[in-house]
Protein backbone atom coordinates (compact mmCIF):
# COMPACT_ATOMS: atom_id res chain seq x y z
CA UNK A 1 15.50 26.82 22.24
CA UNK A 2 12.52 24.38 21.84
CA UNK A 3 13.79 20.81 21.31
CA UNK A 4 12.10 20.20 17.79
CA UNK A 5 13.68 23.50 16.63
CA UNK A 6 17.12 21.81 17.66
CA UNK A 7 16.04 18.56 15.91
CA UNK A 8 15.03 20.48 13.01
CA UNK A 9 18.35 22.20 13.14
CA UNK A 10 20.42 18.73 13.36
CA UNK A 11 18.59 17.33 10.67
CA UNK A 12 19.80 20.45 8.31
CA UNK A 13 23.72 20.10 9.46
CA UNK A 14 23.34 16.36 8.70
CA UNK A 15 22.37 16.30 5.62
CA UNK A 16 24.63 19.48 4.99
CA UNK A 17 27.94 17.69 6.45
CA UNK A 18 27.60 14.26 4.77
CA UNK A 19 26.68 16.51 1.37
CA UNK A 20 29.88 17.99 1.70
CA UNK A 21 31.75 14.94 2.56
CA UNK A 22 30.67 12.70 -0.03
CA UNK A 23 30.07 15.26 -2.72
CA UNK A 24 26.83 13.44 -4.15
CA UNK A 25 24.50 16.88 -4.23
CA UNK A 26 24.25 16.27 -7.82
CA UNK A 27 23.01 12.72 -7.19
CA UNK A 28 19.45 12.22 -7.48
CA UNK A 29 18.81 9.31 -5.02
CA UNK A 30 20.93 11.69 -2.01
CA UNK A 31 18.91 14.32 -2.89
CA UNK A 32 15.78 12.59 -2.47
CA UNK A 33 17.27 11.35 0.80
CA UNK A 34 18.25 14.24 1.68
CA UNK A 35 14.68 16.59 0.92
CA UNK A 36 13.22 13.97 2.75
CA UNK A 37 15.27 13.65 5.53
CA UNK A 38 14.91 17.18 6.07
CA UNK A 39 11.53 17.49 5.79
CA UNK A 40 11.29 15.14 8.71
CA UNK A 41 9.59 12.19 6.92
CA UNK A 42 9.60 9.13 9.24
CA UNK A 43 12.06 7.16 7.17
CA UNK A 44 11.70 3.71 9.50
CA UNK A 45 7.87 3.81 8.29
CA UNK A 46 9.65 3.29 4.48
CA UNK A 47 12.56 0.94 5.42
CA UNK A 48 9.77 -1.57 7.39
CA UNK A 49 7.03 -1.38 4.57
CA UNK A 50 9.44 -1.67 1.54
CA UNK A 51 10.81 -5.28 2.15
CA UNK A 52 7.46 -6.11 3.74
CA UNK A 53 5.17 -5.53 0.67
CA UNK A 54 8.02 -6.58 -1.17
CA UNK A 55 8.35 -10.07 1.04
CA UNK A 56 4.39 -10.24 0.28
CA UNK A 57 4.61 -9.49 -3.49
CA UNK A 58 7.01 -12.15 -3.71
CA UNK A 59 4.65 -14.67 -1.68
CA UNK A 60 1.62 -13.69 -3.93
CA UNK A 61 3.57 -14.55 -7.03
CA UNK A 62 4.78 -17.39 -6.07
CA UNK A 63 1.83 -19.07 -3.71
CA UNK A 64 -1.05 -16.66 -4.90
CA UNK A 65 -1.19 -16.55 -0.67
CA UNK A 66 -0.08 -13.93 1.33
CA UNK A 67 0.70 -15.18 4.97
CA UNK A 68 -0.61 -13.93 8.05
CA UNK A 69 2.64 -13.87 9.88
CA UNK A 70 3.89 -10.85 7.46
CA UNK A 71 0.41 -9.24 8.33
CA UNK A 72 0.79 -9.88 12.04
CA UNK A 73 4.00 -8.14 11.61
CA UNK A 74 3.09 -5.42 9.90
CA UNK A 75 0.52 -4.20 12.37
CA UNK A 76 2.80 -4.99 15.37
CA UNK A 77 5.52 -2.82 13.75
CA UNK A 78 2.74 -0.53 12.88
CA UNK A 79 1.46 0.39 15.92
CA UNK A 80 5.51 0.60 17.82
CA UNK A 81 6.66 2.93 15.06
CA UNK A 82 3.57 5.13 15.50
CA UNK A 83 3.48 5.02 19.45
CA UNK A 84 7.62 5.95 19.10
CA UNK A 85 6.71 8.32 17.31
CA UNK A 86 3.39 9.84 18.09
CA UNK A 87 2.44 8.28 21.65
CA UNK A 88 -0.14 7.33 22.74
CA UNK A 89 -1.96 9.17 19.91
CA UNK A 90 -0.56 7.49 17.52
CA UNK A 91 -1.36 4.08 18.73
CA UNK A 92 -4.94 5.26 18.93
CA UNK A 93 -4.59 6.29 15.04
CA UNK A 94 -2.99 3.01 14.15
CA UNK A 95 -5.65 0.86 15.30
CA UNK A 96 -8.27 3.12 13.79
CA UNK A 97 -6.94 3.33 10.66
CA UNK A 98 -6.53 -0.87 10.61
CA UNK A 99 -10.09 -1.11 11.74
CA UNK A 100 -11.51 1.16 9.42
CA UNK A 101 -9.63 -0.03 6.17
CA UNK A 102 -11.27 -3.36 6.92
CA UNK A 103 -14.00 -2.80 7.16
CA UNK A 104 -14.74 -0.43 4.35
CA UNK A 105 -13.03 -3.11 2.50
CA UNK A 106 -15.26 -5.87 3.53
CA UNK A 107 -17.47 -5.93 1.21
CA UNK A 108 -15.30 -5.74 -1.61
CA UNK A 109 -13.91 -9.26 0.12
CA UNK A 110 -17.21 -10.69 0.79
CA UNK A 111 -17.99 -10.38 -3.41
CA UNK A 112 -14.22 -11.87 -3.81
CA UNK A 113 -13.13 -9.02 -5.70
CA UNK A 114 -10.05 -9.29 -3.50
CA UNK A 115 -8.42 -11.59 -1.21
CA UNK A 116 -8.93 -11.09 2.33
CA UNK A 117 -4.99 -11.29 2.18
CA UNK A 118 -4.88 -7.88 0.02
CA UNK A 119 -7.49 -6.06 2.52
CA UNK A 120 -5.17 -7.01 5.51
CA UNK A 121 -1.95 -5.89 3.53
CA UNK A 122 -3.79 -2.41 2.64
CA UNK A 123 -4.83 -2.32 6.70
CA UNK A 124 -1.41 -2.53 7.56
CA UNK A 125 -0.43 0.65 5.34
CA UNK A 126 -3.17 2.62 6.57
CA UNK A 127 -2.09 1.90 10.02
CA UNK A 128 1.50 2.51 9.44
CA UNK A 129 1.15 5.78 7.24
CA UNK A 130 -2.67 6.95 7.51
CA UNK A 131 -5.95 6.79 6.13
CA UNK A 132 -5.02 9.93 3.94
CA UNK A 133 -1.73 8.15 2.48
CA UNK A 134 -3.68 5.02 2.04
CA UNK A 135 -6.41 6.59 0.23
CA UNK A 136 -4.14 7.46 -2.45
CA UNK A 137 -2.50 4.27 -2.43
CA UNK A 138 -5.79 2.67 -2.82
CA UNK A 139 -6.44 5.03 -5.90
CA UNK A 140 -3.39 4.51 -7.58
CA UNK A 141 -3.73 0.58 -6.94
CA UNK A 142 -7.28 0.81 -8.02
CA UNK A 143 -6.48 2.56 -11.74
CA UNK A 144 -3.50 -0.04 -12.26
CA UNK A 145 -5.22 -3.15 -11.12
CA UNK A 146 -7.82 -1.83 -13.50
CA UNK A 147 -5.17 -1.39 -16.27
CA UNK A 148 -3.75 -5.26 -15.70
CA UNK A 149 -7.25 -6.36 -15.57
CA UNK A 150 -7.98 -5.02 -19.20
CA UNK A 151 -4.61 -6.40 -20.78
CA UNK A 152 -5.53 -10.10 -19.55
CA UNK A 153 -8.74 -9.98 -20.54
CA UNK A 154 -8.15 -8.49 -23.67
CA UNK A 155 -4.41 -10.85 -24.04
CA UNK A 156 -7.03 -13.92 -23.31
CA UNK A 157 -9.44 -12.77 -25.19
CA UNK A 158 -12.33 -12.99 -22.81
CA UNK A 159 -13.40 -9.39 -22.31
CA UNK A 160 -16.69 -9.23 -23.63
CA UNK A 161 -17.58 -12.75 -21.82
CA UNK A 162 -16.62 -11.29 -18.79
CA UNK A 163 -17.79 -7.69 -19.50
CA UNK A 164 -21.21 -9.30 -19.46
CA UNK A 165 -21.29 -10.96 -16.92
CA UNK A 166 -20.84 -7.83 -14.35
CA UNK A 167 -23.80 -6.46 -16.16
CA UNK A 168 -25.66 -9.65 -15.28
CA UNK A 169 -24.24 -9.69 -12.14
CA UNK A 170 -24.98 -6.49 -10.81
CA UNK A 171 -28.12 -6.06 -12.55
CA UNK A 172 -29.51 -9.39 -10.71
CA UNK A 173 -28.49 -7.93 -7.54
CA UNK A 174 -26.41 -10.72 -6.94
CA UNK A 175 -23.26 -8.72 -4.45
CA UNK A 176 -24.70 -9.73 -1.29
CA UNK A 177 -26.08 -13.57 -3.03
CA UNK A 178 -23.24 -14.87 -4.43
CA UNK A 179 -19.14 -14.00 -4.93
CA UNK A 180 -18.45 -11.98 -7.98
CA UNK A 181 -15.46 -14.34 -8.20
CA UNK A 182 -15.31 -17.80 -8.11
CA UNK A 183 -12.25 -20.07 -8.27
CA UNK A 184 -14.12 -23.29 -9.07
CA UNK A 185 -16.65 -21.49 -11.81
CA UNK A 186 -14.05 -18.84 -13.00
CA UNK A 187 -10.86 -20.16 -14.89
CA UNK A 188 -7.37 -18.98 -13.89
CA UNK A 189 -6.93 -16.48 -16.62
CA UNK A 190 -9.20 -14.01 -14.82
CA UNK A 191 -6.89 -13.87 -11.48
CA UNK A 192 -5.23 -10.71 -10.98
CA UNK A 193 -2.46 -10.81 -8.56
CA UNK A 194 -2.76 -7.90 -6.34
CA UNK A 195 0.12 -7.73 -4.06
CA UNK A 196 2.87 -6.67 -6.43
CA UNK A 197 0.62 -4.18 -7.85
CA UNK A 198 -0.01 -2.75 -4.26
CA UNK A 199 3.73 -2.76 -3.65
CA UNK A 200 3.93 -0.65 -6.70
CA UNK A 201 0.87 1.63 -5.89
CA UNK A 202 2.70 1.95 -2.56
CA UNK A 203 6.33 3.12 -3.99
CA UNK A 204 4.70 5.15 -6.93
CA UNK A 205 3.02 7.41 -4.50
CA UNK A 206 5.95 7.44 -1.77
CA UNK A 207 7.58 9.06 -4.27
CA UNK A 208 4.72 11.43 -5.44
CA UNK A 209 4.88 12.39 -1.78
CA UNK A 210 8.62 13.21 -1.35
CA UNK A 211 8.23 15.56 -5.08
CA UNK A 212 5.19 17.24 -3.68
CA UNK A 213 3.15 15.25 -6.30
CA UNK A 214 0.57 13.83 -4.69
């Protein structure tokens, strides 16, 4: 019998002995674990990218910085979870999904849109999970960073200020000129914090995944 039948076949008694045991079938969080774990989802991808987008939400809130150790250790876990897993293969995946991610996102840092803390952080999903998975993390992040955006501007009431200025803005031409954002021209009421809003995007379609959702 091949080996991954016999994994396969392991995975299925597993889940079907500790169902048994504990008697939590009815329980929705085992019987997420439990799809997934049968499926054959990689759950050490989940259990190192939870607590570090969480670690990094927490840093963004507090310092509006995320640190680059947490982003050194997210691509370093990255690429030995993917080479355990994949080989070689995956290594080579890894890195291309890092270097891609950044620099499709580079422009969006040069104009300041983001922080060059926030395209690092996405990097490090796309290399642990995929350009595919990251793509929809980067949609969902995009709709409800877009969402926030409106309900400051609105709470502050400074939408139509700032409305017109990204006519003006792009209309000059100005992207590759001058930062869309500016810390010392813009006030503080127009910074979004992105990190916790990626850590949601991130668990929000994790669990779009595991339903067949997305």
């Amino acid at each position: 019998m091949h080996c991954s039948t016999i994994l396969q076949l392991h995975r299925k008694n597993f889940v079907k002995n500790i169902q048994k045991y504990l008697g939590l079938t009815g329980k929705a969080g085992f019987v997420i674990f439990a799809a997934h774990f049968e499926k054959g989802v990689p759950l050490l991808r989940e259990l190192v990218m939870t607590p570090l987008l969480t670690a990094a939400a927490i840093y963004d809130i507090r310092k509006k910085i995320i640190p680059n150790y947490l982003i050194w250790l997210g691509w370093i876990f990255g690429l030995s979870v993917r080479l355990w897993q994949e080989g070689l293969r995956g290594l080579f995946y890894c890195t291309a999904a890092v270097l891609v991610t950044i620099t499709v996102a580079f422009p969006v840092f040069k104009m300041r849109a983001v922080g060059a803390g926030d395209v690092k952080l996405l990097s490090v999903v796309g290399g642990m999970h995929g350009l595919d998975f990251l793509f929809s993390v980067s949609v969902v992040w995009l709709v409800l960073s877009g969402m926030v955006s409106l309900a400051v501007l609105f709470r502050n009431q400074i939408f139509l200020k700032r409305f017109h200025y990204v006519l003006s803005y792009f209309a000059a031409g100005r992207g590759n000129k001058e930062p869309y954002y500016d810390r010392d021209r813009d006030s503080a009421e127009c910074t979004i914090i992105l990190a916790p809003i990626l850590a949601f995007a991130y668990v929000l379609v994790l669990l779009g995944r595991w339903r067949g959702i997305c």
